[in-house]
C-alpha atoms as a PDB file:
ATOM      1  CA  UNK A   1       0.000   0.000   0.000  1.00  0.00           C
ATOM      2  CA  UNK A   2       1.416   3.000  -1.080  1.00  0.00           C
ATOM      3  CA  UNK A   3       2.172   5.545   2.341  1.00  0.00           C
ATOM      4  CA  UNK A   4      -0.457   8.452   2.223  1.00  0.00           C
ATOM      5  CA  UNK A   5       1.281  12.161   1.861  1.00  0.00           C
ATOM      6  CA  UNK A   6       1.844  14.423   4.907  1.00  0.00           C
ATOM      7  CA  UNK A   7       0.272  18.053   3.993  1.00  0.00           C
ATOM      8  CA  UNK A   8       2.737  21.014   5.258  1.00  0.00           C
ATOM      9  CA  UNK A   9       1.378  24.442   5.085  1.00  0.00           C
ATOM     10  CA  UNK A  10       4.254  26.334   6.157  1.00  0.00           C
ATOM     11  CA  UNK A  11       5.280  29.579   4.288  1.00  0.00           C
ATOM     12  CA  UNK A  12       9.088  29.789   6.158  1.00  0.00           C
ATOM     13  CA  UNK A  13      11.028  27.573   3.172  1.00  0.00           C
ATOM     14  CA  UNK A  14      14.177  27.198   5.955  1.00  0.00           C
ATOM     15  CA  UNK A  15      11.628  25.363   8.320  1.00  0.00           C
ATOM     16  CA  UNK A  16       9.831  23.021   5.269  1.00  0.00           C
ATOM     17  CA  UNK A  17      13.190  22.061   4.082  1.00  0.00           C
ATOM     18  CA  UNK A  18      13.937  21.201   7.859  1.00  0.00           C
ATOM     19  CA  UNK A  19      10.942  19.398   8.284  1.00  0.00           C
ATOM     20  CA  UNK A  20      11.827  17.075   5.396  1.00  0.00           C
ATOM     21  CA  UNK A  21      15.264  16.728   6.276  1.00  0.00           C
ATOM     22  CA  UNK A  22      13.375  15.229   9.361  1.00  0.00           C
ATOM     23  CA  UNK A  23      11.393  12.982   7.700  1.00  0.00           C
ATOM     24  CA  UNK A  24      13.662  11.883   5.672  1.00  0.00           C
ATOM     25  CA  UNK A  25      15.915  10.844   8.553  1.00  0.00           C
ATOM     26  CA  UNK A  26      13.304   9.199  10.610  1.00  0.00           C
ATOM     27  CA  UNK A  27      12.955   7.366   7.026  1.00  0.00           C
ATOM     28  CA  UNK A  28       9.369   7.857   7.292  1.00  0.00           C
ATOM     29  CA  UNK A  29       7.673   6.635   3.823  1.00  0.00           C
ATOM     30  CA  UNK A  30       5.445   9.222   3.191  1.00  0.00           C
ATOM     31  CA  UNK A  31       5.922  12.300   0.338  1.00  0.00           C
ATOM     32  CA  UNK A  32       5.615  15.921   1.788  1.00  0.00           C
ATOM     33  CA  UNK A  33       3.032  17.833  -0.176  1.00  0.00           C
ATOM     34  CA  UNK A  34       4.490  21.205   0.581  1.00  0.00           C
ATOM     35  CA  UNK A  35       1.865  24.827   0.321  1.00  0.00           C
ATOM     36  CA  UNK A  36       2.966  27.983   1.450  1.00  0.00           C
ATOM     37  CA  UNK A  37      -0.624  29.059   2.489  1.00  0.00           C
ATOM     38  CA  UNK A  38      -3.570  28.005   3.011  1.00  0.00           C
ATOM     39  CA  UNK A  39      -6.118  28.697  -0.013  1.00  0.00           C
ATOM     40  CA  UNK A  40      -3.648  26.557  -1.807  1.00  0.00           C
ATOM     41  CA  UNK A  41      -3.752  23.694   0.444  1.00  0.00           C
ATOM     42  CA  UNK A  42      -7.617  23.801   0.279  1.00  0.00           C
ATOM     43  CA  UNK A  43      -7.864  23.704  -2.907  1.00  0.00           C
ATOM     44  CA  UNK A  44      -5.907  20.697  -3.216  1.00  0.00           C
ATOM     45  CA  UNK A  45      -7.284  19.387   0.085  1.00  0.00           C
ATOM     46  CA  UNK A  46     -10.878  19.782  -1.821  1.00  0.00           C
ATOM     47  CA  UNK A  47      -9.946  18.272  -5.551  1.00  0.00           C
ATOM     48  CA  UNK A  48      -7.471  15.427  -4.595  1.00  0.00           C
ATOM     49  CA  UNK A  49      -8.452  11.440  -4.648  1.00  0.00           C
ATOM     50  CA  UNK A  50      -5.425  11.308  -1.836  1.00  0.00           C
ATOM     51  CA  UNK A  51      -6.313  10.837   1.459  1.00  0.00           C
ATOM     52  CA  UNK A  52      -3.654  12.797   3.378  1.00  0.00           C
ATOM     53  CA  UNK A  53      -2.084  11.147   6.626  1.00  0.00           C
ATOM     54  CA  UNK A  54      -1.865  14.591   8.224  1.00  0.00           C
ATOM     55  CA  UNK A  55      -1.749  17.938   7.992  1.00  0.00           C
ATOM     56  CA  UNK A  56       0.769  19.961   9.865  1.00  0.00           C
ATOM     57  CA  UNK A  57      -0.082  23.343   9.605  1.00  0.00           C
ATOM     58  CA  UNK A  58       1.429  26.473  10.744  1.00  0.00           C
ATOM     59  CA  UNK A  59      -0.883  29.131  12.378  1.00  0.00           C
ATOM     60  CA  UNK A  60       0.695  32.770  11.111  1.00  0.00           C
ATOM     61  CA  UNK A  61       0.601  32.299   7.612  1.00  0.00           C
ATOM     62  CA  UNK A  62      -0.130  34.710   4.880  1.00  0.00           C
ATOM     63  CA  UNK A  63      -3.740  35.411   2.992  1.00  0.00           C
ATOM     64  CA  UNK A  64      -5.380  33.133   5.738  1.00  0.00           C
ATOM     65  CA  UNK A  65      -3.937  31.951   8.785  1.00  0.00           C
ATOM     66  CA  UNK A  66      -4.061  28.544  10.214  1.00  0.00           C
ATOM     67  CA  UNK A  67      -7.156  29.238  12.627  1.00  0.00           C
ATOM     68  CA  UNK A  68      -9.691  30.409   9.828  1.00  0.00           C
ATOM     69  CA  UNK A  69      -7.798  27.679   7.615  1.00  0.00           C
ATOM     70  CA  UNK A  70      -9.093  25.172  10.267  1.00  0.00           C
ATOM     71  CA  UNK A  71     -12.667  27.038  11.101  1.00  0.00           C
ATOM     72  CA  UNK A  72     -13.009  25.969   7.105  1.00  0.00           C
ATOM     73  CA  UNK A  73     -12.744  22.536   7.188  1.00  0.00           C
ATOM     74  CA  UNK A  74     -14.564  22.149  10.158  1.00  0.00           C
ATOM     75  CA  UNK A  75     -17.212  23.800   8.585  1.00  0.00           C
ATOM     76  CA  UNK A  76     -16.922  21.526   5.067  1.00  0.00           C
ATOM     77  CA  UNK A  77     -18.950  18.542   5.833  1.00  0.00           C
ATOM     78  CA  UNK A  78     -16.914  16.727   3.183  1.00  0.00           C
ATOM     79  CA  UNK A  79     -13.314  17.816   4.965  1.00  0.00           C
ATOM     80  CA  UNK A  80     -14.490  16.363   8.345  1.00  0.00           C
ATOM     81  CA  UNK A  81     -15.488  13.013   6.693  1.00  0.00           C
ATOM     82  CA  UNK A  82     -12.316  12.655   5.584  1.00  0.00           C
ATOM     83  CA  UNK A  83     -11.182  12.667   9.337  1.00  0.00           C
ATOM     84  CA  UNK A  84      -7.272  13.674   8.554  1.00  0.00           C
ATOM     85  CA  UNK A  85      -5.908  14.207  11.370  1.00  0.00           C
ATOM     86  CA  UNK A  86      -4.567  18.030  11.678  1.00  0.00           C
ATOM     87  CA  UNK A  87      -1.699  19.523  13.790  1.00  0.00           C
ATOM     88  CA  UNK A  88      -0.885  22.880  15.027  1.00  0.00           C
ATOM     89  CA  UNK A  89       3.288  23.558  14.582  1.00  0.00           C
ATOM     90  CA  UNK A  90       4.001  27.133  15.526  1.00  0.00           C
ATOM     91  CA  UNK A  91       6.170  29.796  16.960  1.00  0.00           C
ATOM     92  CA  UNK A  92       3.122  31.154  18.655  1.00  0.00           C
ATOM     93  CA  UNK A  93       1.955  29.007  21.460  1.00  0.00           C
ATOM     94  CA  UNK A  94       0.045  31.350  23.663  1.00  0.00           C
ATOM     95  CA  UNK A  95      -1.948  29.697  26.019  1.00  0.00           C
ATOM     96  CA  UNK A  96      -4.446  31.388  24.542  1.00  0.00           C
ATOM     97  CA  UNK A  97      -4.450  30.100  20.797  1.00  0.00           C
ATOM     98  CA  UNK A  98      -3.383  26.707  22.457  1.00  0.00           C
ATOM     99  CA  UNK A  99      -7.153  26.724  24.487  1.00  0.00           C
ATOM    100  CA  UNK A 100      -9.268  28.234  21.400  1.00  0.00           C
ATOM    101  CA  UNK A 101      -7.477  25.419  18.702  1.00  0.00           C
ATOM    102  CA  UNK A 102      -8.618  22.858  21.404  1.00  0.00           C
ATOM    103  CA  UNK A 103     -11.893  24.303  22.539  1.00  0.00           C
ATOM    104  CA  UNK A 104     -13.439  25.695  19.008  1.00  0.00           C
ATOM    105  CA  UNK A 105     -11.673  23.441  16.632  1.00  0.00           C
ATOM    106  CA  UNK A 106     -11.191  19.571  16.270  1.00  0.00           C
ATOM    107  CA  UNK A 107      -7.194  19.727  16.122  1.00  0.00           C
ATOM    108  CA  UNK A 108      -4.972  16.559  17.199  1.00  0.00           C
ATOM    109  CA  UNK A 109      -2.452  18.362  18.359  1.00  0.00           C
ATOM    110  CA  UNK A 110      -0.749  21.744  18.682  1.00  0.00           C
ATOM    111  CA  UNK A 111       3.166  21.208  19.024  1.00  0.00           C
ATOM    112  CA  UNK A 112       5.564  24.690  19.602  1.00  0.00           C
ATOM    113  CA  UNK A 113       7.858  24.838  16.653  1.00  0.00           C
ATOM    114  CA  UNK A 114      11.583  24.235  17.676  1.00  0.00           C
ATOM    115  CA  UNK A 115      14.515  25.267  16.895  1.00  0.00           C
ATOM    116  CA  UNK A 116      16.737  22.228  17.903  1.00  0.00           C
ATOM    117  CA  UNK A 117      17.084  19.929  15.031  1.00  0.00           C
ATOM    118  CA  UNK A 118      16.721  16.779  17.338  1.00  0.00           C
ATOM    119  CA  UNK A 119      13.589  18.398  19.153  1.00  0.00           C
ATOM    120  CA  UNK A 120      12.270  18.899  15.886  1.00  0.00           C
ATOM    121  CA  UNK A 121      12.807  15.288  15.059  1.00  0.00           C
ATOM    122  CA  UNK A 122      11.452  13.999  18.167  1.00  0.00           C
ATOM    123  CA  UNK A 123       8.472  16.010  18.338  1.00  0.00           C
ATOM    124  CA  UNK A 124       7.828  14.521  14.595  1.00  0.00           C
ATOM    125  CA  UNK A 125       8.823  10.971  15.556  1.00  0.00           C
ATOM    126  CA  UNK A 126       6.324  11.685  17.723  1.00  0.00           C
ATOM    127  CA  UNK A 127       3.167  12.547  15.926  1.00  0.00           C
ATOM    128  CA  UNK A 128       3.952  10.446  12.716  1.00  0.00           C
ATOM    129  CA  UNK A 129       4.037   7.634  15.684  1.00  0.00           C
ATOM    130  CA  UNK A 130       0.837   8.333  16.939  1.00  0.00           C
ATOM    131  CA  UNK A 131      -0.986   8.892  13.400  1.00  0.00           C
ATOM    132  CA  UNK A 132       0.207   5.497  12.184  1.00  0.00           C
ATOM    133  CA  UNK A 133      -0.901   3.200  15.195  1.00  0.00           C
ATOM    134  CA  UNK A 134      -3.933   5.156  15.977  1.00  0.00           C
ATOM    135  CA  UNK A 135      -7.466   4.184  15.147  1.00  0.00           C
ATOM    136  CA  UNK A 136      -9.536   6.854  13.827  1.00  0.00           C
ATOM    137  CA  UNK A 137     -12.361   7.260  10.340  1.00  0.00           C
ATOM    138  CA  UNK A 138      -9.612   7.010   8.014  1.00  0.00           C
ATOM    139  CA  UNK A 139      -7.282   4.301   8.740  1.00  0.00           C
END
């Protein structure tokens, strides 16, 4: 069975070629589908027969930011079916974006983006862990 892409919506090109050189060294199988915003990623998100693994998604990002990128699909009937499971990776970890991802949105996870490559890779190991042993609509 061919491994099911990770979605990165990440406009800093330093930290998406970081987060490959991650998963390329935890020799995780699946392709990085790589979208500096989000109106992008919908759009593939909305015409692709893929079913993503996950989406890691960045929260200050330009033309819409990762909040009102995930208030959309939890508004799209069709994008919650698909049940992919969606992750928070910022800078900005306020306590209080952490409680309104958590308490207004259905997010898996919300992870503070590092700066130490082997943090990085652990918090990574971590959630690609978790997605691929966990039951959930789409596994």
């Amino acid at each position: 069975m061919k491994a099911r892409p990770i979605i990165l919506i990440e406009d800093d090109a330093d930290d998406k070629d970081i987060l490959e050189e991650v998963i390329t060294e935890l020799k995780l199988p699946n392709s990085v589908i790589w979208f500096k915003n989000c109106i992008d990623a919908m759009q593939y998100l909305q015409t692709t027969e893929d079913q993503p693994f996950i989406i890691v998604c960045d929260i200050n990002l330009p033309l819409q930011n990762g909040m009102e990128f995930k208030r959309q699909i939890d508004g799209n009937l069709e994008m919650r079916r698909r049940s992919i499971p969606f992750v928070f990776y910022s800078t900005s970890d306020s306590q209080k974006l952490v409680n309104e991802a958590y308490m207004q949105f259905t997010v898996q996870g919300f992870f503070k983006k590092e700066y130490d490559f082997e943090k990085i890779k652990s918090h990574m190991r971590i959630m690609m862990e978790y997605w691929a042993v966990c039951r959930h609509p789409n596994t």
